[in-house]
PDB file of N, CA and C in Angstrom:
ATOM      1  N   UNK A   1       0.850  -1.170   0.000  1.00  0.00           N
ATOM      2  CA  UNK A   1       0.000   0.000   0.000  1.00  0.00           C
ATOM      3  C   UNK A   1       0.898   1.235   0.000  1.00  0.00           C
ATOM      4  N   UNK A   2       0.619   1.986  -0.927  1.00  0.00           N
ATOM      5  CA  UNK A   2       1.376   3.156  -1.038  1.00  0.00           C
ATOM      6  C   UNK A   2       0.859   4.525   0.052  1.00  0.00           C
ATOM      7  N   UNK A   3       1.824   4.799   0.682  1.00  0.00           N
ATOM      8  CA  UNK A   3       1.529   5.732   2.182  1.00  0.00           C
ATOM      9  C   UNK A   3       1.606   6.902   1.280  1.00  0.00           C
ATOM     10  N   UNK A   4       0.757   7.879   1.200  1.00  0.00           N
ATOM     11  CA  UNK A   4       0.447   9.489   1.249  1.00  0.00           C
ATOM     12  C   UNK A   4       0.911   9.892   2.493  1.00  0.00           C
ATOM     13  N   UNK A   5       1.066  11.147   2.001  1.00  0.00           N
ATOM     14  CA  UNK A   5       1.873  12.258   3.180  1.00  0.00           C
ATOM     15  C   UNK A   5       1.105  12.068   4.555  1.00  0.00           C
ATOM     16  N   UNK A   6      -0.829  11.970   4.002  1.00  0.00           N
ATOM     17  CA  UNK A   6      -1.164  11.701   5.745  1.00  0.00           C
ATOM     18  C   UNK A   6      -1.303  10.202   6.327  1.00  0.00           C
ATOM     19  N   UNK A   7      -1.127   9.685   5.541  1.00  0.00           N
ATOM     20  CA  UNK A   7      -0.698   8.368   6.091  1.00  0.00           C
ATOM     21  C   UNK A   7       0.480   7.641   6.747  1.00  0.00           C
ATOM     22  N   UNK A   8       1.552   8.353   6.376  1.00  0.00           N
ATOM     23  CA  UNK A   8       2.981   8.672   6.705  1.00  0.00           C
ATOM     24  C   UNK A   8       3.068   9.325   7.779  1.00  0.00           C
ATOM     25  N   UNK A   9       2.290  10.373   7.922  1.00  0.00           N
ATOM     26  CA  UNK A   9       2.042  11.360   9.518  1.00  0.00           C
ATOM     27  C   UNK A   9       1.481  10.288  10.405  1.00  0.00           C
ATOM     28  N   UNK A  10       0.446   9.353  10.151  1.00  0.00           N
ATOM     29  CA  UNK A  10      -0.823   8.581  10.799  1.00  0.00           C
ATOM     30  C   UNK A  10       0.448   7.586  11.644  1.00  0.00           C
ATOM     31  N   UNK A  11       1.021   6.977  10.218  1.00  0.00           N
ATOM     32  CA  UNK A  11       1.866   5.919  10.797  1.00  0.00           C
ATOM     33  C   UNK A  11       3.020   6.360  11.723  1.00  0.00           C
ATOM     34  N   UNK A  12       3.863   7.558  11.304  1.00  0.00           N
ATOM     35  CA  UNK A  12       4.935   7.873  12.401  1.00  0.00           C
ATOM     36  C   UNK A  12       4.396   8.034  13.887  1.00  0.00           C
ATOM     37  N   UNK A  13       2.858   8.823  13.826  1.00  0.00           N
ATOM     38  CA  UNK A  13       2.570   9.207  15.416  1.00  0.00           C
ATOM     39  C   UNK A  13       2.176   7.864  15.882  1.00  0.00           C
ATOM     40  N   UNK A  14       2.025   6.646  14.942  1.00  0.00           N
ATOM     41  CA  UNK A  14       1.598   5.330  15.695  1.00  0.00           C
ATOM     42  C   UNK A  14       2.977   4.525  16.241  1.00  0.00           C
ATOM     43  N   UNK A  15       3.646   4.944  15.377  1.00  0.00           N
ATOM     44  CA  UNK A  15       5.203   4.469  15.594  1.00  0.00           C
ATOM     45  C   UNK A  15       5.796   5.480  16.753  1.00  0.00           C
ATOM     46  N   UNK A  16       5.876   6.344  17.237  1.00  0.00           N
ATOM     47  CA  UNK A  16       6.320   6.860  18.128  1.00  0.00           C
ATOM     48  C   UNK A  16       5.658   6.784  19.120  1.00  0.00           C
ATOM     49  N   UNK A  17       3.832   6.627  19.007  1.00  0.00           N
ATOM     50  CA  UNK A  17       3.637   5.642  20.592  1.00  0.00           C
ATOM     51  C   UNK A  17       4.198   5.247  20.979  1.00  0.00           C
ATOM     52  N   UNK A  18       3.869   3.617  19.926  1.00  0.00           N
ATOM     53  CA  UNK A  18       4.676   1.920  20.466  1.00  0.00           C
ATOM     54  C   UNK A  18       5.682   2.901  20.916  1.00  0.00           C
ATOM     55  N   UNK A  19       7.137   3.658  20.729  1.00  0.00           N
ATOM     56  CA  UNK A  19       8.120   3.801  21.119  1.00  0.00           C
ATOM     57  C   UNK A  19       8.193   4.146  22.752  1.00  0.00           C
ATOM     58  N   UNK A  20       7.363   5.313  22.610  1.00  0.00           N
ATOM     59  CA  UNK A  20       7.468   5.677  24.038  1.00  0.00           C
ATOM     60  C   UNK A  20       6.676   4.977  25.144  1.00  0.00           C
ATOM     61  N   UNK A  21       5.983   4.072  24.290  1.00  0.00           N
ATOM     62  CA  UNK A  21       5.736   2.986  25.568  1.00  0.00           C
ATOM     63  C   UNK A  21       6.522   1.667  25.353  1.00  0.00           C
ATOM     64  N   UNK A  22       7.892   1.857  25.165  1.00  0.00           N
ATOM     65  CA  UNK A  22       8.627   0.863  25.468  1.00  0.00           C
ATOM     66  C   UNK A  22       7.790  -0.597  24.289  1.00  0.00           C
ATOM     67  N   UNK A  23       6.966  -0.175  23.121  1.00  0.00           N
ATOM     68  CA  UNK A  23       7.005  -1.585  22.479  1.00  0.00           C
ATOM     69  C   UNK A  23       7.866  -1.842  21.596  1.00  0.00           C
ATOM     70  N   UNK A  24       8.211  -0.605  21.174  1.00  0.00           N
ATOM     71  CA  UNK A  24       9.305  -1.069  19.663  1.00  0.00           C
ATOM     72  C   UNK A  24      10.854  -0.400  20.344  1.00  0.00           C
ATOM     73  N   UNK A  25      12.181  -0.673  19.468  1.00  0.00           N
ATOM     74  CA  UNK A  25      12.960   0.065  20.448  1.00  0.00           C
ATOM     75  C   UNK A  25      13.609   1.500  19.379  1.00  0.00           C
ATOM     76  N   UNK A  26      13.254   0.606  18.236  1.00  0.00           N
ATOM     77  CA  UNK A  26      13.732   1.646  16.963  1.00  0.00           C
ATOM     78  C   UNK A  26      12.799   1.220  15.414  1.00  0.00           C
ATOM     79  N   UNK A  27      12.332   2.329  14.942  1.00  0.00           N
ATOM     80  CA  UNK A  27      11.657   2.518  13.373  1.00  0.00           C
ATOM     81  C   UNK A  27      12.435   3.120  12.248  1.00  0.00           C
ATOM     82  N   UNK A  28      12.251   2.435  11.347  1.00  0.00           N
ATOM     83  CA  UNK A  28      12.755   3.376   9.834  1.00  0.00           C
ATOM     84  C   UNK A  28      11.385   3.305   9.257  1.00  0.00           C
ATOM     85  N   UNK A  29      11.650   3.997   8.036  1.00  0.00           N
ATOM     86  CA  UNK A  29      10.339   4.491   6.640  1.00  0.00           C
ATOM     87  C   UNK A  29      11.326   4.628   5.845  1.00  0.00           C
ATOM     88  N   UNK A  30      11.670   3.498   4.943  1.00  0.00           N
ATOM     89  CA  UNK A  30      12.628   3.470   4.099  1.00  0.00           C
ATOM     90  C   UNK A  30      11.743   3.867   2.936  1.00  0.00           C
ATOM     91  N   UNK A  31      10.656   4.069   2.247  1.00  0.00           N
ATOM     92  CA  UNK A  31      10.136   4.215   0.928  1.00  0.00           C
ATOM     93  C   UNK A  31       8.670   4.973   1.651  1.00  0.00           C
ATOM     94  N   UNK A  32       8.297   4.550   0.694  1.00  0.00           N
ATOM     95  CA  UNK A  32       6.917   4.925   0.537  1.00  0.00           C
ATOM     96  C   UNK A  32       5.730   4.206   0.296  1.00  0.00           C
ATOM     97  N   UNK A  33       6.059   3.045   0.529  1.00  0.00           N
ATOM     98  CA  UNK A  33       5.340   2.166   0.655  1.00  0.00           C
ATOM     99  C   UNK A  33       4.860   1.417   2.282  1.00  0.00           C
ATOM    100  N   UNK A  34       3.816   0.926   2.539  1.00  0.00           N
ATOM    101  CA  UNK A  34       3.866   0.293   4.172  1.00  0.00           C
ATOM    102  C   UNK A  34       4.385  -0.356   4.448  1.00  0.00           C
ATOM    103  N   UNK A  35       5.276  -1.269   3.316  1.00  0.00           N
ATOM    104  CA  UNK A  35       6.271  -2.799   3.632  1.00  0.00           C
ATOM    105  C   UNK A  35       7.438  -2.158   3.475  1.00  0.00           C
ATOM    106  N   UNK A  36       8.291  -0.430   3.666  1.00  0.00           N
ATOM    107  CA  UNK A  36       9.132  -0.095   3.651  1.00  0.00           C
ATOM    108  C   UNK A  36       9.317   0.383   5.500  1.00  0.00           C
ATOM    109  N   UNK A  37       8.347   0.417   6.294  1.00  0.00           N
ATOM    110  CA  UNK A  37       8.019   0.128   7.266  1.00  0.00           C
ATOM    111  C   UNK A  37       9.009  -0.680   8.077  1.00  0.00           C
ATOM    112  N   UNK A  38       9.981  -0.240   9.130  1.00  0.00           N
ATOM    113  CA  UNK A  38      10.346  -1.187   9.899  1.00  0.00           C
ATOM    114  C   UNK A  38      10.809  -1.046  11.332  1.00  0.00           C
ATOM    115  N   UNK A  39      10.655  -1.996  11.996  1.00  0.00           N
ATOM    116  CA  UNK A  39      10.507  -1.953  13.020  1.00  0.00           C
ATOM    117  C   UNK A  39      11.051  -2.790  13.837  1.00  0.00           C
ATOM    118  N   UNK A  40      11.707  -2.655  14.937  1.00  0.00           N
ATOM    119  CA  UNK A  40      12.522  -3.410  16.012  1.00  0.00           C
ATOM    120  C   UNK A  40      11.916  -3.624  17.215  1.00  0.00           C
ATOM    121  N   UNK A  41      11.058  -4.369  17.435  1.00  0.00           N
ATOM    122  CA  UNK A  41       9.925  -5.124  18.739  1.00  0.00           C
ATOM    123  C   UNK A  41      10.830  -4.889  19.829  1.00  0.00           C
ATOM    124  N   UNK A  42      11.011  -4.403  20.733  1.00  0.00           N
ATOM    125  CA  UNK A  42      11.088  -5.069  22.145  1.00  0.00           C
ATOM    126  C   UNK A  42      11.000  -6.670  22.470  1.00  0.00           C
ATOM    127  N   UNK A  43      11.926  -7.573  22.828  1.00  0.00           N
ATOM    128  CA  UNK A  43      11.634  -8.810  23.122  1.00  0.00           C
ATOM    129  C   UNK A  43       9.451  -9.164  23.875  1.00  0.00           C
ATOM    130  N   UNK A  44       8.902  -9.549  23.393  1.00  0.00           N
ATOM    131  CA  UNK A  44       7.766 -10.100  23.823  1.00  0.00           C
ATOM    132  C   UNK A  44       6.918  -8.839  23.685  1.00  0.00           C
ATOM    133  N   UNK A  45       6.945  -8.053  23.352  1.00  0.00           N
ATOM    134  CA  UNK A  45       6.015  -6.556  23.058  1.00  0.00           C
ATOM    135  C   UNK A  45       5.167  -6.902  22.101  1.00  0.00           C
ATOM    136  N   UNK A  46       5.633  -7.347  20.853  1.00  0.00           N
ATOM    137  CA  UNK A  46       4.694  -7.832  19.725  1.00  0.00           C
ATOM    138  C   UNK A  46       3.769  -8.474  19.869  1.00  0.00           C
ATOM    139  N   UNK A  47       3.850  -9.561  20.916  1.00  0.00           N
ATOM    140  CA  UNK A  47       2.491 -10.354  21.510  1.00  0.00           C
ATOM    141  C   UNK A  47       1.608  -9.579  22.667  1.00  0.00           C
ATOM    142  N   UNK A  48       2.415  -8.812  23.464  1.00  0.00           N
ATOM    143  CA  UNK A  48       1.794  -7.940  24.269  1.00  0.00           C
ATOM    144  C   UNK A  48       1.027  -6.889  23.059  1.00  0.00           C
ATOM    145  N   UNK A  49       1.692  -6.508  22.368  1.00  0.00           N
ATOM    146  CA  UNK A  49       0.602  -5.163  21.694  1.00  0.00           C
ATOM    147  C   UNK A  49      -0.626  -6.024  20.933  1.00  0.00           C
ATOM    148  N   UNK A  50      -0.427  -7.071  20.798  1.00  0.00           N
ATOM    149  CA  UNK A  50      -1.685  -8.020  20.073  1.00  0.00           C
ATOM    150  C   UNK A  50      -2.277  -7.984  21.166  1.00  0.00           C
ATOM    151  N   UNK A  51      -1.975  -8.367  21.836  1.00  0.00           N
ATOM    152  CA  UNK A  51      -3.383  -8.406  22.846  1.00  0.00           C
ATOM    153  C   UNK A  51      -4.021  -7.528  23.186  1.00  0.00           C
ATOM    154  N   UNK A  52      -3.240  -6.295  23.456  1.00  0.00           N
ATOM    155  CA  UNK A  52      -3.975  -5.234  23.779  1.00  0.00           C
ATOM    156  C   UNK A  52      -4.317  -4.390  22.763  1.00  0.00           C
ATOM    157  N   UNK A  53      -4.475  -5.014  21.604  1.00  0.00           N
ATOM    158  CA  UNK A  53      -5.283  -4.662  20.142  1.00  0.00           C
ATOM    159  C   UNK A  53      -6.130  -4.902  20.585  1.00  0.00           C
ATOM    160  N   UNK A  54      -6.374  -6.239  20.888  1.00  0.00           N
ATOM    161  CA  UNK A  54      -7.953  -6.893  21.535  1.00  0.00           C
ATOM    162  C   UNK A  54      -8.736  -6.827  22.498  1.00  0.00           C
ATOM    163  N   UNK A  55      -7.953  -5.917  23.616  1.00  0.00           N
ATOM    164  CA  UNK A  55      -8.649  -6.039  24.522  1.00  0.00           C
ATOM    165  C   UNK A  55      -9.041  -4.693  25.281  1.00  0.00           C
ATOM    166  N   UNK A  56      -7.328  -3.478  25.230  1.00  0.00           N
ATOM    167  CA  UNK A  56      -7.279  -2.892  25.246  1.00  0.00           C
ATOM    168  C   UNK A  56      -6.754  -1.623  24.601  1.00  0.00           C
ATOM    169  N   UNK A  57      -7.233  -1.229  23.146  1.00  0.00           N
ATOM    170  CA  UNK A  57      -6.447  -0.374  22.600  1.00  0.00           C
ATOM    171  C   UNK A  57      -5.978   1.168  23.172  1.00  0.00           C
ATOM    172  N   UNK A  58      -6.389   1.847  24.604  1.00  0.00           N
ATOM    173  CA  UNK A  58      -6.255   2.462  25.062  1.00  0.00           C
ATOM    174  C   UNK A  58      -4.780   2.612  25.639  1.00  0.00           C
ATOM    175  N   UNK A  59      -4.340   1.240  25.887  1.00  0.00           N
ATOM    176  CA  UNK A  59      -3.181   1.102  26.543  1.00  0.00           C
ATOM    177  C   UNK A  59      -1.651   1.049  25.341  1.00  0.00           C
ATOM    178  N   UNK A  60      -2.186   1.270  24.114  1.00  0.00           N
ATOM    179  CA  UNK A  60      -1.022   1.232  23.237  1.00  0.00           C
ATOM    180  C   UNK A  60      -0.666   2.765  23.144  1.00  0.00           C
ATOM    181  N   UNK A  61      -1.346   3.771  23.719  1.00  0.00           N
ATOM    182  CA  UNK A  61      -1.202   5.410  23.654  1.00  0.00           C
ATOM    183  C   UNK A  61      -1.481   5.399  22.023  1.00  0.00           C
ATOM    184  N   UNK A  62      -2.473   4.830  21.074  1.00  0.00           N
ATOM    185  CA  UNK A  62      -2.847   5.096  19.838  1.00  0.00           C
ATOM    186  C   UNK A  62      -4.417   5.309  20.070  1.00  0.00           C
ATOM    187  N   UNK A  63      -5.207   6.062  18.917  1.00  0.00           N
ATOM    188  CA  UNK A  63      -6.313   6.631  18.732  1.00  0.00           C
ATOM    189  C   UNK A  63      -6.935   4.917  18.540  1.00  0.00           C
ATOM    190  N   UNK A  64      -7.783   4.415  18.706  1.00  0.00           N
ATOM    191  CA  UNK A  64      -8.628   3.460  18.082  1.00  0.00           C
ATOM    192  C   UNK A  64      -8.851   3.519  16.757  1.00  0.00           C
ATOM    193  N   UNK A  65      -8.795   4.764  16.347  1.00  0.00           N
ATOM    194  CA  UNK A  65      -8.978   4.570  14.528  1.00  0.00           C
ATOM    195  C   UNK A  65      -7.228   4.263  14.321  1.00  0.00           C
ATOM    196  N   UNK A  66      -6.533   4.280  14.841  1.00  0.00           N
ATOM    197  CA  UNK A  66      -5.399   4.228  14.300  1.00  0.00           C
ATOM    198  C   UNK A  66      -4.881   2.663  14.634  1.00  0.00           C
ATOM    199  N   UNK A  67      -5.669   1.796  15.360  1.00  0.00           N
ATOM    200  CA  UNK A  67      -5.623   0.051  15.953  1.00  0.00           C
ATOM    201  C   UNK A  67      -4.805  -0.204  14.134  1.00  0.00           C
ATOM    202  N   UNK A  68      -5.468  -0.426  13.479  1.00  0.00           N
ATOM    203  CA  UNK A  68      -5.393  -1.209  12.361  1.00  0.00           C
ATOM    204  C   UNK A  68      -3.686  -0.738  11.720  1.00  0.00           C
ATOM    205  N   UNK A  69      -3.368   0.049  12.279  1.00  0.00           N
ATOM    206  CA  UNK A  69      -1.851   0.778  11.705  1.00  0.00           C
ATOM    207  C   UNK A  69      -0.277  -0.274  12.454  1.00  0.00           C
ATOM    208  N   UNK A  70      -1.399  -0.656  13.876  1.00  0.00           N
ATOM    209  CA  UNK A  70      -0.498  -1.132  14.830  1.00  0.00           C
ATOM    210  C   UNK A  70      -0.769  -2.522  14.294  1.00  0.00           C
ATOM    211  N   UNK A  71      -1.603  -2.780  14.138  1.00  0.00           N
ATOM    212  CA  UNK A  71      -1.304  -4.378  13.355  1.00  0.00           C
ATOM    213  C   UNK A  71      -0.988  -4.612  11.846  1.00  0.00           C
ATOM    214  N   UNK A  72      -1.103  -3.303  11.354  1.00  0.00           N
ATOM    215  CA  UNK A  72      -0.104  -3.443   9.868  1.00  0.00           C
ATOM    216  C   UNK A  72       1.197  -3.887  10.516  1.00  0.00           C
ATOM    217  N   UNK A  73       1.740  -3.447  11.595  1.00  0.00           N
ATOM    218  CA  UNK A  73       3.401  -3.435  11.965  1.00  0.00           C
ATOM    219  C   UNK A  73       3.525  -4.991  12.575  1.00  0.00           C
ATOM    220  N   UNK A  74       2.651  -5.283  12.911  1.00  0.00           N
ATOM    221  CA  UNK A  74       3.024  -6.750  14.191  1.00  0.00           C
ATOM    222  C   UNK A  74       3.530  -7.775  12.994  1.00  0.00           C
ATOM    223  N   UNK A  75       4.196  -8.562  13.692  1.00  0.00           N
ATOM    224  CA  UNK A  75       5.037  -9.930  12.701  1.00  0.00           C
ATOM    225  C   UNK A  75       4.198 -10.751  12.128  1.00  0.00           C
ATOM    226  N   UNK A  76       4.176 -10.856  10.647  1.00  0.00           N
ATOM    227  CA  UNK A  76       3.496 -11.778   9.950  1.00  0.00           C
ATOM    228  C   UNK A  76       2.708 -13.005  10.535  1.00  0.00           C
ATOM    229  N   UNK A  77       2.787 -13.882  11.343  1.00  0.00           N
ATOM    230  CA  UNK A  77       2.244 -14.559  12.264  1.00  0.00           C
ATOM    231  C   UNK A  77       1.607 -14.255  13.413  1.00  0.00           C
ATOM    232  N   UNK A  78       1.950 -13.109  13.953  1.00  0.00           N
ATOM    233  CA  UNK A  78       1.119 -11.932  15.244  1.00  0.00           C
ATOM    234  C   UNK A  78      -0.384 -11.901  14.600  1.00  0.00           C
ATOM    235  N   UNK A  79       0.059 -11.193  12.743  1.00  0.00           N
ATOM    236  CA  UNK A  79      -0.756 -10.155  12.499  1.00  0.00           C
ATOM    237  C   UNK A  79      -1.684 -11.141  11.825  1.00  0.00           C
ATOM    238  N   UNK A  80      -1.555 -12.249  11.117  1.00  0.00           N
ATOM    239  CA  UNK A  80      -2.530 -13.138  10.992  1.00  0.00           C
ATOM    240  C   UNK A  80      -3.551 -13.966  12.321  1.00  0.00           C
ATOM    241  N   UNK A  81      -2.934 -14.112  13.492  1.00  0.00           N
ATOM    242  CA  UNK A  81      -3.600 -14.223  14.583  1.00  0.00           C
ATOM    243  C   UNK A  81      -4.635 -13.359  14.935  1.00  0.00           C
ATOM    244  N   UNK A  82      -4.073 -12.131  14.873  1.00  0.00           N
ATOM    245  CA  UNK A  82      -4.717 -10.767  15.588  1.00  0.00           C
ATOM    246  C   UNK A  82      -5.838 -10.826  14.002  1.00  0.00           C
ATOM    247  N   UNK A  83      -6.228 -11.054  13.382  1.00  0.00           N
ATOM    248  CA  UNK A  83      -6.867 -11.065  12.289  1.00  0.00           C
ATOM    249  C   UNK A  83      -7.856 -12.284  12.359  1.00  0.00           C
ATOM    250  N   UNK A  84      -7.687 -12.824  12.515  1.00  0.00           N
ATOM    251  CA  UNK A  84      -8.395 -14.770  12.703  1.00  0.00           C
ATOM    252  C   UNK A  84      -9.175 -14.281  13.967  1.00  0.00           C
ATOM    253  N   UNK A  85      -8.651 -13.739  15.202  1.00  0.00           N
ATOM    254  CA  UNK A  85      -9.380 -13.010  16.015  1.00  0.00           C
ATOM    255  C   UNK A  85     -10.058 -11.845  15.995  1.00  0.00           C
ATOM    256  N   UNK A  86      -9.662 -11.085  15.660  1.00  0.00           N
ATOM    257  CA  UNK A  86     -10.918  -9.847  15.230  1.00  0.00           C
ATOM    258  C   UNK A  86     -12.305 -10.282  14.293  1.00  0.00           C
ATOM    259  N   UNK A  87     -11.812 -10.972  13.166  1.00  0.00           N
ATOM    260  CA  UNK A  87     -12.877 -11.979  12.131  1.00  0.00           C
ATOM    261  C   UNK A  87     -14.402 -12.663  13.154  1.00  0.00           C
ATOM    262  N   UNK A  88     -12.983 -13.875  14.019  1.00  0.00           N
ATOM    263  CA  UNK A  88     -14.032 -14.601  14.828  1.00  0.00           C
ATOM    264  C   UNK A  88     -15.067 -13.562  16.013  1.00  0.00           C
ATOM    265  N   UNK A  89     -14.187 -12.454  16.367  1.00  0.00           N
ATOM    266  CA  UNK A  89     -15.424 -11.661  17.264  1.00  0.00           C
ATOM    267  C   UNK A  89     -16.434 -10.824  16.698  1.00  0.00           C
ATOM    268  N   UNK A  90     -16.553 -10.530  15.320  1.00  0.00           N
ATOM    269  CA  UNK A  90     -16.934 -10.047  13.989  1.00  0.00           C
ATOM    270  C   UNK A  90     -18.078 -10.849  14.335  1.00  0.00           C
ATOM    271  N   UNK A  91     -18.126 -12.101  13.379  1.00  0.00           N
ATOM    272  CA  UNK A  91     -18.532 -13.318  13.420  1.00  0.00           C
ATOM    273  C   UNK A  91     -19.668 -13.664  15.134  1.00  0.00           C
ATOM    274  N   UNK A  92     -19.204 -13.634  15.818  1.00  0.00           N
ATOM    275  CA  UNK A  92     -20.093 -14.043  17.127  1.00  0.00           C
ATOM    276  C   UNK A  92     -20.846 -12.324  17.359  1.00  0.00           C
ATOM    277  N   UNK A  93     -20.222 -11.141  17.037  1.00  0.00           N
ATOM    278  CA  UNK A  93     -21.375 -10.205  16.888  1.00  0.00           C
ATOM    279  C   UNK A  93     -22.116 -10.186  16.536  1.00  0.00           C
ATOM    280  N   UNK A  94     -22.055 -10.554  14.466  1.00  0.00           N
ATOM    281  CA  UNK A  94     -22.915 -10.794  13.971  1.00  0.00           C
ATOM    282  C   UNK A  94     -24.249 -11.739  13.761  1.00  0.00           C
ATOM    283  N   UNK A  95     -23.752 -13.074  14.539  1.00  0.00           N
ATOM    284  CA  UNK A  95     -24.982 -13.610  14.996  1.00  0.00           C
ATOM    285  C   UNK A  95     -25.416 -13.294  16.344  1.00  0.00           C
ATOM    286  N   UNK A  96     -25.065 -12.822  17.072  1.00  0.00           N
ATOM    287  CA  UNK A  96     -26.155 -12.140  18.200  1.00  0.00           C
ATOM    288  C   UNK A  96     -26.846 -11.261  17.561  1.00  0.00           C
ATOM    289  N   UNK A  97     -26.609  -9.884  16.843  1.00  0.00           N
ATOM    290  CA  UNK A  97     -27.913  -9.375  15.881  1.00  0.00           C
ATOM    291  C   UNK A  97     -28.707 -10.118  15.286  1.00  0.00           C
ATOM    292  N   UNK A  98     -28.120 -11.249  14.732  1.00  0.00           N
ATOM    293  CA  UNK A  98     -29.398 -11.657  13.988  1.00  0.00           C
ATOM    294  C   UNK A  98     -30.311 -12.861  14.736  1.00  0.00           C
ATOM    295  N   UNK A  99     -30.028 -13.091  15.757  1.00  0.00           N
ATOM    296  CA  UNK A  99     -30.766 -14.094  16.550  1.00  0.00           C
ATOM    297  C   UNK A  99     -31.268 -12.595  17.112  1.00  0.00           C
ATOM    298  N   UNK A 100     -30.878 -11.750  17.532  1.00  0.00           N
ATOM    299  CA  UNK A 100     -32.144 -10.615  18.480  1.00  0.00           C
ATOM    300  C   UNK A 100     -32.689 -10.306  17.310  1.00  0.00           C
ATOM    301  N   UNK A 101     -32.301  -9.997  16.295  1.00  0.00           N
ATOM    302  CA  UNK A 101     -33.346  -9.600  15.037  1.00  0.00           C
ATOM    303  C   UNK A 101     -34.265 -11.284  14.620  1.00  0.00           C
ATOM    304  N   UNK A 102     -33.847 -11.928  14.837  1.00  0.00           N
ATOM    305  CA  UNK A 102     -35.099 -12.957  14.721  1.00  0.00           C
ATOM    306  C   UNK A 102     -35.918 -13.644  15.442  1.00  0.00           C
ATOM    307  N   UNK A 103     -35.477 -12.637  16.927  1.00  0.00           N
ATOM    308  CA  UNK A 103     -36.504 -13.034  18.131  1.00  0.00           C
ATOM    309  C   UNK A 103     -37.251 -12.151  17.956  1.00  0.00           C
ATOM    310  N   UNK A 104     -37.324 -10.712  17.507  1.00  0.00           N
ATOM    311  CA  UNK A 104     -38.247  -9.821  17.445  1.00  0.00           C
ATOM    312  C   UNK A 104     -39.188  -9.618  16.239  1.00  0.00           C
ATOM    313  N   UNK A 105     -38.967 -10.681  15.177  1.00  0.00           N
ATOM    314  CA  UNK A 105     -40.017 -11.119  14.004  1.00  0.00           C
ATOM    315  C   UNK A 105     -39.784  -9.900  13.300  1.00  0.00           C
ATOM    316  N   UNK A 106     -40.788 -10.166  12.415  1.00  0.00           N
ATOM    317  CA  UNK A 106     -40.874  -9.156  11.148  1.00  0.00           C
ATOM    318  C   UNK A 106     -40.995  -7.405  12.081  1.00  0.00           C
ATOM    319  N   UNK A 107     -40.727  -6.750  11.360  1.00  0.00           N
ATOM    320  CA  UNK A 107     -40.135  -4.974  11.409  1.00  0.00           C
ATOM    321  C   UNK A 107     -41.288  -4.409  10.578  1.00  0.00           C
ATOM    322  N   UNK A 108     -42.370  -4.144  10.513  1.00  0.00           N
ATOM    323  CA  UNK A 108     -42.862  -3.175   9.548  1.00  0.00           C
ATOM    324  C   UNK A 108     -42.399  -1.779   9.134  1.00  0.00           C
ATOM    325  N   UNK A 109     -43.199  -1.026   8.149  1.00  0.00           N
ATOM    326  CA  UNK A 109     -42.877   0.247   7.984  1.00  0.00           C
ATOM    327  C   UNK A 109     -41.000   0.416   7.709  1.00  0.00           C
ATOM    328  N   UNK A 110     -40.247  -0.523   7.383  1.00  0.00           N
ATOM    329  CA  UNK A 110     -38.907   0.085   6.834  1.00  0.00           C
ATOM    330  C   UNK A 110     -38.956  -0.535   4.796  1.00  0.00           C
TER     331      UNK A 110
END
């Protein structure tokens, strides 16, 4: 994915979180692209910031619209996890709407 100037802003202030909370220890932006992106984890941070993708994004010092920036960065195997999990809680949302939408029968008037 090719980063624009505000996407490049989006990603550095997400990258200088993780930093100052001790998840990454050092970043480059070698291009201009998101896979020019790189990043040096803290030993066990990468699994810590997955989780608290999931549980708590408050605690990564990133905006919630900006969650999805922090798992562009996590390690190919993190970031497919953290993905298989967001999907599956997707997934169990979406059928609780539709079991309360099919306990409450037909909707007139829409």
């Amino acid at each position: 994915m090719k980063m624009t100037a505000k996407k490049r802003e989006r990603m550095t202030a997400v990258l200088e979180a993780l930093k100052s909370r001790n998840y990454i220890k050092s970043y480059r932006i070698e291009g201009d692209d998101l896979s020019s992106v790189v990043t040096e984890w803290v030993e066990s941070a990468a699994e810590r910031a997955s989780e608290e993708l999931l549980h708590n994004v408050d605690a990564l010092g990133v905006r919630k619209s900006d969650r999805g920036w922090v798992a562009c960065l996590l390690p190919k195997e993190l970031r497919e996890r953290f993905t298989n999990a967001v999907l599956a809680k997707t997934r169990q949302s979406a059928l609780r709407l539709c079991e309360m939408v099919a306990r409450k029968g037909p909707v007139s008037g829409i």
